[in-house]
N, C-alpha and C. Protein backbone atom coordinates (compact mmCIF):
# COMPACT_ATOMS: atom_id res chain seq x y z
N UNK A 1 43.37 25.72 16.03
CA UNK A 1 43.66 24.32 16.37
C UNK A 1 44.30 23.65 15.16
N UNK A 2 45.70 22.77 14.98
CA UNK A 2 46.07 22.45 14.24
C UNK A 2 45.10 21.11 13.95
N UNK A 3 45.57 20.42 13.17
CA UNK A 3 45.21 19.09 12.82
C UNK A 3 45.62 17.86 13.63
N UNK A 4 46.98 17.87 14.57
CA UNK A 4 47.13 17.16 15.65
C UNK A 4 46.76 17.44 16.96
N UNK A 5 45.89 18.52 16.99
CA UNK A 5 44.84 18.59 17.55
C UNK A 5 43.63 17.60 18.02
N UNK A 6 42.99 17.54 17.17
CA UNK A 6 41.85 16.75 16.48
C UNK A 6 42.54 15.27 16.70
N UNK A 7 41.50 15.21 17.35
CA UNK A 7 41.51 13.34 18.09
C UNK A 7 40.99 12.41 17.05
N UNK A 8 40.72 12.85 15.62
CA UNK A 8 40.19 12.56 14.42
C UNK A 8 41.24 12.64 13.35
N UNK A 9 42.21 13.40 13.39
CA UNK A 9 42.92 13.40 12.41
C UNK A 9 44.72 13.47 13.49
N UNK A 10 44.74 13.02 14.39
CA UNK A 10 46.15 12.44 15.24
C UNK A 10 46.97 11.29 14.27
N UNK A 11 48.29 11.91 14.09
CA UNK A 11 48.56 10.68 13.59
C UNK A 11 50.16 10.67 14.25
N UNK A 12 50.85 9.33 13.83
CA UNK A 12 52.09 9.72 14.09
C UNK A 12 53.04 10.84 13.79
N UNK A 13 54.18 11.19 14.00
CA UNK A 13 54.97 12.06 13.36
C UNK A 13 56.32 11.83 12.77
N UNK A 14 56.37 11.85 11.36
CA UNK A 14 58.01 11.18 11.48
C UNK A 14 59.11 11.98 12.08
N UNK A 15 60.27 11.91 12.01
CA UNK A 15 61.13 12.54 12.48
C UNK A 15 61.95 14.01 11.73
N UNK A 16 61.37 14.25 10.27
CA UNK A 16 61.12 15.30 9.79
C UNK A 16 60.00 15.83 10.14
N UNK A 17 59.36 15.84 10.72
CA UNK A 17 58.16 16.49 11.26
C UNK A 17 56.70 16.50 10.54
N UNK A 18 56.93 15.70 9.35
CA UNK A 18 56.15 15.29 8.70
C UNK A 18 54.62 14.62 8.92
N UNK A 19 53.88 14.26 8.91
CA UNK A 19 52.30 13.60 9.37
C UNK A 19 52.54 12.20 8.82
N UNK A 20 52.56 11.34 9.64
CA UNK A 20 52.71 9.73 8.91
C UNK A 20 51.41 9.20 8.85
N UNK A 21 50.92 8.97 7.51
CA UNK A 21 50.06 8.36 7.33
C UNK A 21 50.10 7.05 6.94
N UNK A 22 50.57 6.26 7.40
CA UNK A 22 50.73 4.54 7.58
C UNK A 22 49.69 4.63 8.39
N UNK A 23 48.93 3.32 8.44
CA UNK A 23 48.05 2.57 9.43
C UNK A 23 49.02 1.26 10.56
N UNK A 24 49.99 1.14 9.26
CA UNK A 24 50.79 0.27 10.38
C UNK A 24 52.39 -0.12 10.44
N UNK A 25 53.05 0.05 10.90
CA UNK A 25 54.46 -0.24 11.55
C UNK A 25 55.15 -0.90 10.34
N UNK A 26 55.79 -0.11 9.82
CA UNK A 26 56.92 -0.21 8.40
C UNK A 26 58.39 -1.40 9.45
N UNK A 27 58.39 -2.75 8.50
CA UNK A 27 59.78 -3.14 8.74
C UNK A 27 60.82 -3.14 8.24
N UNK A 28 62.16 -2.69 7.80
CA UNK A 28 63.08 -3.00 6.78
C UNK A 28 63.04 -3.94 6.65
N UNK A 29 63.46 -4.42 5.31
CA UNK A 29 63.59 -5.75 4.50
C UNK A 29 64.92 -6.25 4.77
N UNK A 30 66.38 -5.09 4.96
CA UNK A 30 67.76 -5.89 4.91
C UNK A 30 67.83 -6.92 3.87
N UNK A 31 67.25 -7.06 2.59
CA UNK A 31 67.90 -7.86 1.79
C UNK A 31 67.83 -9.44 1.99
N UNK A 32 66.82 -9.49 2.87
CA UNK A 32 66.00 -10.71 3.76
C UNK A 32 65.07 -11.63 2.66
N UNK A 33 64.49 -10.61 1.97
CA UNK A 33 63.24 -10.93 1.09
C UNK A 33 63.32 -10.16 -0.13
N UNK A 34 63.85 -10.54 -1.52
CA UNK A 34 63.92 -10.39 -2.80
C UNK A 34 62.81 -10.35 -3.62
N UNK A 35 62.65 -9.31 -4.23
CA UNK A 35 61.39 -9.28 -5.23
C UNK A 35 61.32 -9.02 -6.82
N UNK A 36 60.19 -9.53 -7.37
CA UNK A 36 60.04 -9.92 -8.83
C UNK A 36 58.63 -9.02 -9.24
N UNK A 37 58.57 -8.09 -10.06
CA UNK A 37 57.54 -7.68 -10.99
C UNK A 37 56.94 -9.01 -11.98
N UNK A 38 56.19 -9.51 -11.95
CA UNK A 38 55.47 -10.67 -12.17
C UNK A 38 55.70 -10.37 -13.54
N UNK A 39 54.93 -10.05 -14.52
CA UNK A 39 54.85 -9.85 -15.88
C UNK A 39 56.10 -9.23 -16.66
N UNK A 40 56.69 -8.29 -16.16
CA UNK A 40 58.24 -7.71 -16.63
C UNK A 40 59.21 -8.41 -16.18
N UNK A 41 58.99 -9.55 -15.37
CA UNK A 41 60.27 -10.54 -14.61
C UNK A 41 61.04 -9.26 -14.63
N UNK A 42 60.79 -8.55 -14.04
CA UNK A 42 62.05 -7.37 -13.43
C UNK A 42 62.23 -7.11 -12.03
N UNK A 43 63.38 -7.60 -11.70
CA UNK A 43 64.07 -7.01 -10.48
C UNK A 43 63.75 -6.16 -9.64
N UNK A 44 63.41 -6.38 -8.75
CA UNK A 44 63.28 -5.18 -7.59
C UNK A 44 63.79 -5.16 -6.01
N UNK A 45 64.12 -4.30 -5.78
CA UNK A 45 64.69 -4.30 -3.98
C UNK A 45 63.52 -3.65 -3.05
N UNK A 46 63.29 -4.39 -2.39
CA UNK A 46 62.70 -4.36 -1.09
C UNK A 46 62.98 -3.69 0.06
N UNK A 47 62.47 -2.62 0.03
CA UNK A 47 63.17 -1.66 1.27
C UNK A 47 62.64 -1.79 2.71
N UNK A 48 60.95 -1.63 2.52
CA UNK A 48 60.32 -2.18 3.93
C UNK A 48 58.87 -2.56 3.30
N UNK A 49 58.74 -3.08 4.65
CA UNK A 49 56.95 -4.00 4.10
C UNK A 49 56.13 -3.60 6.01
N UNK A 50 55.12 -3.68 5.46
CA UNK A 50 54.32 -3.46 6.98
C UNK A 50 52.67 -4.08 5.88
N UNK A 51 51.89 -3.86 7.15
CA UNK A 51 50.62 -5.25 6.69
C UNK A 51 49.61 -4.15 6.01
N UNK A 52 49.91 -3.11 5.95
CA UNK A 52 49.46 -2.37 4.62
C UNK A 52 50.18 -2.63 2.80
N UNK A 53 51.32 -2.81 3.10
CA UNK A 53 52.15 -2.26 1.69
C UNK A 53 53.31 -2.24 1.54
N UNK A 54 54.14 -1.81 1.09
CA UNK A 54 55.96 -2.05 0.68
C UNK A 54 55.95 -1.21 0.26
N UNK A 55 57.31 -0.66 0.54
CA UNK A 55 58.44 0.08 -0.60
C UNK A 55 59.36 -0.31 -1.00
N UNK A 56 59.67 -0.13 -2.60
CA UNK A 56 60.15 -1.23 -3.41
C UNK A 56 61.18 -0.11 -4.24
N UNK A 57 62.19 -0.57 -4.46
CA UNK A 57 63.09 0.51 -5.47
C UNK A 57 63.38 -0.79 -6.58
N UNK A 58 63.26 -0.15 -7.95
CA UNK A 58 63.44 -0.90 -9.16
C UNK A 58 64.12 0.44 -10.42
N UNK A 59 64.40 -0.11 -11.75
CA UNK A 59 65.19 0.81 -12.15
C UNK A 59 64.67 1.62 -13.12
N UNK A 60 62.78 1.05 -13.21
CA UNK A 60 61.93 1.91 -13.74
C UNK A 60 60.62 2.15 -13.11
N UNK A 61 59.78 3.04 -13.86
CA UNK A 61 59.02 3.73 -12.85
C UNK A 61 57.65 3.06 -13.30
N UNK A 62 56.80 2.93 -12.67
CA UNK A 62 55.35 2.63 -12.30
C UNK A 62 54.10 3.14 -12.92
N UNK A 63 52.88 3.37 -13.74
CA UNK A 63 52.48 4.17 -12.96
C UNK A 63 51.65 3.94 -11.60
N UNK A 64 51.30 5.16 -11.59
CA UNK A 64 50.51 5.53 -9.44
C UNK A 64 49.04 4.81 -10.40
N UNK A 65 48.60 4.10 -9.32
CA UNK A 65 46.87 3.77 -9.83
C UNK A 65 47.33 2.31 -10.52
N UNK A 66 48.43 1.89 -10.77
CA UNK A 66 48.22 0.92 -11.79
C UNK A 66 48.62 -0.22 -10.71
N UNK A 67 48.01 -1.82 -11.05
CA UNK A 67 48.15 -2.99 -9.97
C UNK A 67 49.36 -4.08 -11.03
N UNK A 68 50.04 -4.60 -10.03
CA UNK A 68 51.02 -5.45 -10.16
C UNK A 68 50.86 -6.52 -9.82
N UNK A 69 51.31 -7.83 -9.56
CA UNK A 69 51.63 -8.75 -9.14
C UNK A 69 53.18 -9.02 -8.87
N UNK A 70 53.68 -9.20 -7.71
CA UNK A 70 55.19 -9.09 -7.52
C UNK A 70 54.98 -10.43 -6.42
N UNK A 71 56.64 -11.26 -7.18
CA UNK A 71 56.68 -12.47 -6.63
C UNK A 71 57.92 -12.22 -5.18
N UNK A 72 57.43 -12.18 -4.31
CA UNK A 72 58.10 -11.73 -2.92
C UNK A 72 58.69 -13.83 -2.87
N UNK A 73 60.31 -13.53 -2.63
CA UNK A 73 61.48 -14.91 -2.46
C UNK A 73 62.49 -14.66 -1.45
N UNK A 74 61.98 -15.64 -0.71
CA UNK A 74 63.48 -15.43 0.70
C UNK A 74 63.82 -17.27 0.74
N UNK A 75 65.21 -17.42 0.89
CA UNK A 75 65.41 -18.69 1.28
C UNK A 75 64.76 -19.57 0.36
N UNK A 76 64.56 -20.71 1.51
CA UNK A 76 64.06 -22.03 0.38
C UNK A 76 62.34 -21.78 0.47
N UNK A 77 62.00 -21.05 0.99
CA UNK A 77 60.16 -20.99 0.89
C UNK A 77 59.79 -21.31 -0.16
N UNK A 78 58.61 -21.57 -0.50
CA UNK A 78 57.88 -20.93 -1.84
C UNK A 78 57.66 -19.89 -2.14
N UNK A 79 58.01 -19.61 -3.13
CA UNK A 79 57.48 -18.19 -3.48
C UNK A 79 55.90 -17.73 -2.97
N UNK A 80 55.87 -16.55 -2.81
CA UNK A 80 54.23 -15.94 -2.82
C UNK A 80 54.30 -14.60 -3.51
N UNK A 81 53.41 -14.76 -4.31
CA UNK A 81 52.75 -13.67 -4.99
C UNK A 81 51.33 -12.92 -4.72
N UNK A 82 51.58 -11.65 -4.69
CA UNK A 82 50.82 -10.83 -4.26
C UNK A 82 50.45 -9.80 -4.93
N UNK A 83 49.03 -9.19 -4.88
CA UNK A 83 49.39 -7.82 -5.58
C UNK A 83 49.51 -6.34 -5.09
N UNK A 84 49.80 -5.79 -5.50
CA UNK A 84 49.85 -4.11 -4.90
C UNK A 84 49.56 -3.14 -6.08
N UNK A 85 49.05 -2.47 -5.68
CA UNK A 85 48.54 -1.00 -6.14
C UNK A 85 49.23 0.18 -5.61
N UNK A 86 50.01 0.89 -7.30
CA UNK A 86 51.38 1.95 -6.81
C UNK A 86 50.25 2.81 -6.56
N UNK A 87 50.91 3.51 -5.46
CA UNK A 87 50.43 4.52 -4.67
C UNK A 87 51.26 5.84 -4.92
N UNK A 88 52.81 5.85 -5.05
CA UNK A 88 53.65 6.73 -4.66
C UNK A 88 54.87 6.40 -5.53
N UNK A 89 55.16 7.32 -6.45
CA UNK A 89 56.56 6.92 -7.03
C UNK A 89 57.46 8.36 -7.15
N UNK A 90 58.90 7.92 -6.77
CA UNK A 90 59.72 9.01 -6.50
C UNK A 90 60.98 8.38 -7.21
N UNK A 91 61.09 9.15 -8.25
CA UNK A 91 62.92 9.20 -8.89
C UNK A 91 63.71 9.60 -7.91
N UNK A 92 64.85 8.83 -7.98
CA UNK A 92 65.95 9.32 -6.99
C UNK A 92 67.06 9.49 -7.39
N UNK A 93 68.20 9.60 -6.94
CA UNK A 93 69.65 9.90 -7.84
C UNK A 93 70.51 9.09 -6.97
N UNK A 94 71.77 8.55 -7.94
CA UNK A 94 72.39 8.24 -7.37
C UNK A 94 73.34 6.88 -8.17
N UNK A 95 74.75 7.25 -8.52
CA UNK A 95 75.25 6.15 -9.44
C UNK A 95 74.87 6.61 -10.86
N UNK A 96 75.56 6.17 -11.93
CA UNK A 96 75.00 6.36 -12.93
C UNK A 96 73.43 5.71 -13.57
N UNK A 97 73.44 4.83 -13.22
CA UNK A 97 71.81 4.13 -13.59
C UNK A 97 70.45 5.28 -12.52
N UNK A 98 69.57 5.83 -13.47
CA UNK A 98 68.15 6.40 -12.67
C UNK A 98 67.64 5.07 -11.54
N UNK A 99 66.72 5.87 -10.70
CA UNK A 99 66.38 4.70 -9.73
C UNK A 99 65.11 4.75 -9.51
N UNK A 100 63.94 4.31 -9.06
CA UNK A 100 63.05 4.68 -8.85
C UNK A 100 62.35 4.28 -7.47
N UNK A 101 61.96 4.98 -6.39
CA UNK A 101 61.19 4.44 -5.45
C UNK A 101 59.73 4.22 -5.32
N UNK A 102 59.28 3.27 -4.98
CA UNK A 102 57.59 3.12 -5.27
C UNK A 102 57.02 2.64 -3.66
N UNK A 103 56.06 3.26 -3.68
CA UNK A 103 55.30 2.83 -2.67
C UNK A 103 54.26 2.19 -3.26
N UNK A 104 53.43 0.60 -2.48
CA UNK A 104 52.65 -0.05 -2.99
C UNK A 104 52.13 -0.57 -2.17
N UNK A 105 50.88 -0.35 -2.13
CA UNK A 105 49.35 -1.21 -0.85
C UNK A 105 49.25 -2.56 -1.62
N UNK A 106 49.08 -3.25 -0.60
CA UNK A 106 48.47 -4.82 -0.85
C UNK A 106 46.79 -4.59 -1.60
N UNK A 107 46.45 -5.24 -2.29
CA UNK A 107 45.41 -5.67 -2.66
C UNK A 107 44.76 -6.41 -1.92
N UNK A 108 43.46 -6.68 -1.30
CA UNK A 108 42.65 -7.50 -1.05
C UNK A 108 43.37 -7.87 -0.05
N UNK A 109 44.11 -7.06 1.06
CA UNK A 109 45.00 -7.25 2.33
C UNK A 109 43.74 -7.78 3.02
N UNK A 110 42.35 -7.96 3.45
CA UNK A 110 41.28 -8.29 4.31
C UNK A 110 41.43 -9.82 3.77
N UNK A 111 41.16 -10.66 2.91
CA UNK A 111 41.31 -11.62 2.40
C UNK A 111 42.08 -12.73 2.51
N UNK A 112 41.38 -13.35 3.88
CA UNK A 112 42.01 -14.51 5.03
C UNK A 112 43.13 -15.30 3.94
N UNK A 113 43.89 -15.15 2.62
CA UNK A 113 44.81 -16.10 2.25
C UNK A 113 45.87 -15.06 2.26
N UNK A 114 45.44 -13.82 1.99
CA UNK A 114 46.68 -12.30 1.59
C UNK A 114 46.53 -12.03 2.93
N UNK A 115 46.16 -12.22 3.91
CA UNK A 115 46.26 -11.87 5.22
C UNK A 115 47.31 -12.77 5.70
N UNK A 116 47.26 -13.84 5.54
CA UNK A 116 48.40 -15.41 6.07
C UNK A 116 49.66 -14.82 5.11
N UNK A 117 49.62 -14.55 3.67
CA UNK A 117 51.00 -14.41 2.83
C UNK A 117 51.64 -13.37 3.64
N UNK A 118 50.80 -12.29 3.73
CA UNK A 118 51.34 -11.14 4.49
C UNK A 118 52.23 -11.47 5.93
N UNK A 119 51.59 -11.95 6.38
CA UNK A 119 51.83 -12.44 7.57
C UNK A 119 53.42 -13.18 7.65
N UNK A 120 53.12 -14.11 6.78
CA UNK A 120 54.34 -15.20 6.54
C UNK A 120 56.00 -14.03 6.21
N UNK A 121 55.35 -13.23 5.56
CA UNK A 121 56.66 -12.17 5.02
C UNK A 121 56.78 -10.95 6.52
N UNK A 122 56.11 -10.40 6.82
CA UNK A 122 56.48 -10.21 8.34
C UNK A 122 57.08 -10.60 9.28
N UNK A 123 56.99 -12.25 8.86
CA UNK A 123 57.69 -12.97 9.98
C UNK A 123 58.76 -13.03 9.89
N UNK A 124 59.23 -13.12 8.20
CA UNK A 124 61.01 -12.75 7.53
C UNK A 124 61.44 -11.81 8.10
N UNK A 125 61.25 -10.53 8.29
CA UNK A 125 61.72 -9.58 8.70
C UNK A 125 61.37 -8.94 10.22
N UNK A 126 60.79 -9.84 10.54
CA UNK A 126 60.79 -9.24 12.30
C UNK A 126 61.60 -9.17 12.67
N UNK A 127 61.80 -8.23 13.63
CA UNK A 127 63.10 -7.83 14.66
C UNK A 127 63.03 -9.03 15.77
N UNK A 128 64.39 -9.60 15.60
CA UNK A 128 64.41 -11.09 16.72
C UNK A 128 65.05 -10.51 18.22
């Protein structure tokens, strides 16, 4: 019996055939919602966000285990700041400048005010 078998360990599948372990529905960002490394005021692009976490490409690397604060800016809003905990970091190629991709969980995502921020940035990028 494989593992998608097991009505315990079912999960989605991506389209490499891979096991997706998200809990929930990744949105692209499209350049909708701009982001800031809080303490390094460094630049980052926003690839997708879902009400777990983001993936974020910036032009240095992370480490995995370590927590951030990143100031998520679209339009005239206010800013909101949030934190995440890197989970996943992958060098990539491409252009002369290194790149880096990071995956990052929300912090304290249960926490009826990071539950509303979350929320509010979902709503940027919903499919209309």
């Amino acid at each position: 019996m494989s593992t998608l078998d097991r009505p315990e360990d079912r999960r989605l599948t991506s389209v490499a055939g891979q096991i997706e372990r998200r809990k929930s529905l990744r949105l692209e960002v499209l350049g909708r919602i701009n982001g800031v490394l809080v303490v390094l005021e460094l630049p980052v692009t926003l690839v997708d966000i879902s009400r777990g976490g983001f993936m974020m490409r910036a032009a240095r690397p992370l480490a995995v285990d370590s927590t951030h604060q990143v100031r998520f800016i679209w339009n005239r809003h206010p800013p909101i700041v949030l934190a995440g905990r890197v989970v996943r970091v992958l060098r990539t190629s491409g252009g002369a400048a290194e790149r880096w991709m990071m995956g990052l969980e929300f912090v304290d995502a249960s926490q009826p005010a990071v539950t509303r921020d979350i929320n509010a940035l979902l709503q940027v990028v919903q499919p209309t």
